[in-house]
Protein backbone atom coordinates (compact mmCIF):
# COMPACT_ATOMS: atom_id res chain seq x y z
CA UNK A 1 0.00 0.00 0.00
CA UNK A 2 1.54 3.42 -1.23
CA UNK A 3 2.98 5.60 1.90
CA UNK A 4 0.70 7.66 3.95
CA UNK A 5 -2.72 5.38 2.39
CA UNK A 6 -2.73 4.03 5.98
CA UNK A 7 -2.41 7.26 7.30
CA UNK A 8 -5.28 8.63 5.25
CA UNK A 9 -7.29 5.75 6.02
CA UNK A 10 -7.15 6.22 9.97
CA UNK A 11 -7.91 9.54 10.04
CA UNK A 12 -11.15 8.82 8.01
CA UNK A 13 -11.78 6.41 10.48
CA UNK A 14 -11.41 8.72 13.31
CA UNK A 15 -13.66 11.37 11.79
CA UNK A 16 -16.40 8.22 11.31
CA UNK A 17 -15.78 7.49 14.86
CA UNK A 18 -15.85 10.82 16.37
CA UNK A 19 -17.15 13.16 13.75
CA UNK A 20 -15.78 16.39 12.17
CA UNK A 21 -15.10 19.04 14.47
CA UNK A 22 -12.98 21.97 14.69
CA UNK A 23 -9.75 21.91 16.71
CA UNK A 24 -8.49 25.68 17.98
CA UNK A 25 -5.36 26.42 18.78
CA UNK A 26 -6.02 25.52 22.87
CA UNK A 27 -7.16 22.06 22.10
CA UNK A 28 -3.85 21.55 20.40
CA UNK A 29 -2.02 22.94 22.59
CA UNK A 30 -3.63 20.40 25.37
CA UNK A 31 -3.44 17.72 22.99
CA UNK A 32 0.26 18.10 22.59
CA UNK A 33 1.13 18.46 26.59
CA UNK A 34 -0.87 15.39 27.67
CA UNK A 35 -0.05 12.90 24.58
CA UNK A 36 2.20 12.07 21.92
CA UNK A 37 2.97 12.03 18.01
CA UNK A 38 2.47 8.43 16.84
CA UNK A 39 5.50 8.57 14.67
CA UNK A 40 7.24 10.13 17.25
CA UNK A 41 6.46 7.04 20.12
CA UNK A 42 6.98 4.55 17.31
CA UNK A 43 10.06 5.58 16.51
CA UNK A 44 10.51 5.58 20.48
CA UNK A 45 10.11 1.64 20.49
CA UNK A 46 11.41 1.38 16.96
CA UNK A 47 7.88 0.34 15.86
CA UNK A 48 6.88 1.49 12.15
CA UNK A 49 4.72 3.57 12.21
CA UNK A 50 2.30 2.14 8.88
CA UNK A 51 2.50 -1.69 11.00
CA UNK A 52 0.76 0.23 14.28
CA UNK A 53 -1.85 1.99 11.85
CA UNK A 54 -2.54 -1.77 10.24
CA UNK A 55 -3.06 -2.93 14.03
CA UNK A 56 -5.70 -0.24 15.01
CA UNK A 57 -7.45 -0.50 11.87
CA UNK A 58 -7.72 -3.95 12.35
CA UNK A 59 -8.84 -3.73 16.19
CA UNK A 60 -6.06 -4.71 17.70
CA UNK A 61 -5.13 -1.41 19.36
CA UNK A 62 -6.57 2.04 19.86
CA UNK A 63 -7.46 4.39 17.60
CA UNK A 64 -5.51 7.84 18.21
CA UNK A 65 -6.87 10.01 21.04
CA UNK A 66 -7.06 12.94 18.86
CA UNK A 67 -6.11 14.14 15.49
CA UNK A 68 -4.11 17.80 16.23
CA UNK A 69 -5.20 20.26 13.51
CA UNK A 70 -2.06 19.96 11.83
CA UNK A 71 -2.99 15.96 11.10
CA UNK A 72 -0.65 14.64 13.25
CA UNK A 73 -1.84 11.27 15.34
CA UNK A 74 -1.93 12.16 18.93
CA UNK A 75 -1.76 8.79 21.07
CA UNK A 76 -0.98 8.43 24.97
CA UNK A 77 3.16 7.56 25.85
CA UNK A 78 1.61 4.46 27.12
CA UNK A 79 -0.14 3.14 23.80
CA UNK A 80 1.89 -0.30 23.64
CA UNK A 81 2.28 -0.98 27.69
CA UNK A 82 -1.12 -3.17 27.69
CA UNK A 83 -0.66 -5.30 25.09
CA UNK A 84 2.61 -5.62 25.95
CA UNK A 85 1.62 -7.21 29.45
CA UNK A 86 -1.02 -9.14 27.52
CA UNK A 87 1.85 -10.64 25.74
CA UNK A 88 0.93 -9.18 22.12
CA UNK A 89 -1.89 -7.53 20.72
CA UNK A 90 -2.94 -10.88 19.71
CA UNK A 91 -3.79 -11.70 22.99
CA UNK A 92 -5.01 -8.22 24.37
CA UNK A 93 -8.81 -8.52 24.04
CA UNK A 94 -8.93 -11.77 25.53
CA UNK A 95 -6.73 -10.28 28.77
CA UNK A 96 -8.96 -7.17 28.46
CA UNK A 97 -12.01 -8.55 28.74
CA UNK A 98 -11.25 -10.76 30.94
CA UNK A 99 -11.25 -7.84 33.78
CA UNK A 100 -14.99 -7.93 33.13
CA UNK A 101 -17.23 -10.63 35.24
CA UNK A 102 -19.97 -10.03 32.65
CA UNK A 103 -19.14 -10.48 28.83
CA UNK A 104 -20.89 -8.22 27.62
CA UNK A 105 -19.99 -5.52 29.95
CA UNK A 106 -16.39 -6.53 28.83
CA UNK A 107 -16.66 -6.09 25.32
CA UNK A 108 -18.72 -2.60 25.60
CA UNK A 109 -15.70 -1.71 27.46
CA UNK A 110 -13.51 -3.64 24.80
CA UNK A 111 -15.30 -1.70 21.90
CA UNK A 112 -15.05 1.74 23.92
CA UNK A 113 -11.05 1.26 24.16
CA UNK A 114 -10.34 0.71 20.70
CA UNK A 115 -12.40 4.06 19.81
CA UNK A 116 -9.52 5.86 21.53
CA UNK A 117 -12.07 7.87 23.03
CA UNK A 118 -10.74 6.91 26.87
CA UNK A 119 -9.33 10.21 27.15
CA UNK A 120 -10.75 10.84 30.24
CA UNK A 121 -7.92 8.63 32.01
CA UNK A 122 -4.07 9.41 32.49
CA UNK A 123 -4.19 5.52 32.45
CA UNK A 124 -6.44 3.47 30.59
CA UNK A 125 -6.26 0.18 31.95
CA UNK A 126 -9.28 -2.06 33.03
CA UNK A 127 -8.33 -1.37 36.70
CA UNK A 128 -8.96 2.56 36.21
CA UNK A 129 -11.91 2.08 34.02
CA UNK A 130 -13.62 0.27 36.48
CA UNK A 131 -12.74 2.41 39.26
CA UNK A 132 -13.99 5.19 37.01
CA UNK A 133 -17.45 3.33 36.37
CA UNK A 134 -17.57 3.24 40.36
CA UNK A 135 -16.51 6.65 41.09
CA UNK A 136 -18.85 8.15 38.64
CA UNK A 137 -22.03 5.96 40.24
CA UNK A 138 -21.38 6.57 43.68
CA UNK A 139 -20.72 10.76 42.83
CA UNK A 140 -24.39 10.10 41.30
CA UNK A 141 -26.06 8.55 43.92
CA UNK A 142 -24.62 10.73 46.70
CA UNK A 143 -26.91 13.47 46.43
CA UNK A 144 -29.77 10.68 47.43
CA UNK A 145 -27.72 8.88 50.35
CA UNK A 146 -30.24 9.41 53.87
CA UNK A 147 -27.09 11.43 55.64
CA UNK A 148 -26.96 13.94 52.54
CA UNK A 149 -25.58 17.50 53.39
CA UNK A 150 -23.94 16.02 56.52
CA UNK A 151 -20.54 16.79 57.16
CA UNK A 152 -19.88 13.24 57.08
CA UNK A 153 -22.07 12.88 53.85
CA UNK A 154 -19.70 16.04 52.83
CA UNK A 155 -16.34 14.57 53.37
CA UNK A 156 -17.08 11.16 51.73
CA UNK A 157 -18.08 12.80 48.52
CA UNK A 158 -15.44 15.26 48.53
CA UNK A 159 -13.02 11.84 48.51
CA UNK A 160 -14.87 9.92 45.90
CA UNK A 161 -14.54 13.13 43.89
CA UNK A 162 -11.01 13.67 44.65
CA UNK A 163 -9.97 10.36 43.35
CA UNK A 164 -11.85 10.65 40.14
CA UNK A 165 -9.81 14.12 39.66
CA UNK A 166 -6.57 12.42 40.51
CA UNK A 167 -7.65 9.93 37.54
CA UNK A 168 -8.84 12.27 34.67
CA UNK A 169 -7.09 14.94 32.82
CA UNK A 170 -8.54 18.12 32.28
CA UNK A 171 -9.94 17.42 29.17
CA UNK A 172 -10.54 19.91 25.38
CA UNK A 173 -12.92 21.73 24.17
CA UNK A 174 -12.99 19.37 21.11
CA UNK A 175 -13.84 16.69 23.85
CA UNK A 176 -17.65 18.51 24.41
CA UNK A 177 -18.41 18.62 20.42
CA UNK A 178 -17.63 15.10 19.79
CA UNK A 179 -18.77 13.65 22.80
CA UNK A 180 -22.11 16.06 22.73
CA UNK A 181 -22.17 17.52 25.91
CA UNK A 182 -20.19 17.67 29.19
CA UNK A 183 -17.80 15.78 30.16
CA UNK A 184 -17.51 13.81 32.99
CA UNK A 185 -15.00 15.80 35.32
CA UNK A 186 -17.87 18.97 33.98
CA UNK A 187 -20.32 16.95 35.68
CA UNK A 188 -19.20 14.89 38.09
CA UNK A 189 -16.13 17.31 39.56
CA UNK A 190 -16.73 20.74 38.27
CA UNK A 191 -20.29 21.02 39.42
CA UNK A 192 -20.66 18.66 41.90
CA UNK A 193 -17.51 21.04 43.87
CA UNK A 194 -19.80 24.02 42.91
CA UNK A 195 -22.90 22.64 44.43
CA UNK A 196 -21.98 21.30 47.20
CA UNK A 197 -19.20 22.64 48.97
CA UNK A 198 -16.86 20.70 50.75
CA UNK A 199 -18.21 21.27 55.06
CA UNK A 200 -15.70 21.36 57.46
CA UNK A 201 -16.06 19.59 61.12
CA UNK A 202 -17.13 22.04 63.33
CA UNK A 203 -14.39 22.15 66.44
């Protein structure tokens, strides 16, 4: 296949995935702090770079997190690191999904990964997915808990919401036009700091 086919061929695929929205000069600038060029990590691991666009367009690894404005293929520094402990991307969806009690659940996560759309972790393994999943349910249900607007009720949201911020980055503007809406740390950090402040034991 003539040079830069593959190339052309992923980013179609990412625009089919994600749609076609604009990136400004912020969202590139955030893109380019928090991951990497692909041809830049590949050369890294002395990978080439048209043999990893073959493996994500044939679902065996992620799609890019983002494409920068300039077309360049922004992936996290971490791309290769799980199917490397799977013990090759042949083996990674089976050792992925396998972090998953229920099938199903395990291939909707399976399916989400390859999208590349797990931007919302500094890590994405299956651990911090599922602690995400958690995080995000209990930060939903809090507001409903009998003890709500205790200072007890206070300082165990304020922790479940702490930990999700340790996980997730801060996130691009591009991230609300693809995604259609707020993102999680909008809804389940940003606002949930905003309406209920953290209470402080009286003395």
């Amino acid at each position: 296949m003539p040079a830069g086919d593959l190339k052309h061929r992923l980013a179609a695929r990412f625009r089919e995935v994600n749609g076609v929205h604009p990136m400004t000069a912020a969202d590139d600038a955030y893109v380019s702090r928090q991951f990497v060029v692909l041809e830049e990590l590949c050369a890294a691991h002395g990978r080439p770079a048209d043999e990893v666009r073959r493996l994500m367009l044939g679902r065996l690894l992620p799609m890019p997190g983002y494409l920068r404005s300039d077309g360049a293929e922004m992936v996290p520094s971490d791309l290769f690191a799980l199917a490397e402990e799977a013990g090759g991307t042949d083996r990674l969806e089976a050792w992925f999904t396998a972090h998953w009690d229920d099938r199903a659940a395990g291939k909707d996560e399976w399916d989400a990964y390859l999208s590349g759309q797990y931007v919302c972790l500094h890590a994405v393994t299956p651990a911090a997915i599922r602690r995400k999943g958690s995080l995000t349910a209990a930060i939903a249900a809090a507001p409903d808990e009998p003890d709500a607007g205790s200072v007890a009720w206070s300082s165990r949201l304020h922790a479940l919401v702490d930990e999700l911020d340790a996980l997730e980055p801060q996130f691009a503007d591009y991230d609300r036009l693809r995604f259609g809406g707020p993102t999680s740390r909008d809804l389940c950090i940003d606002a949930v700091r905003a309406r209920f402040p953290r209470l402080a034991r009286q003395p």
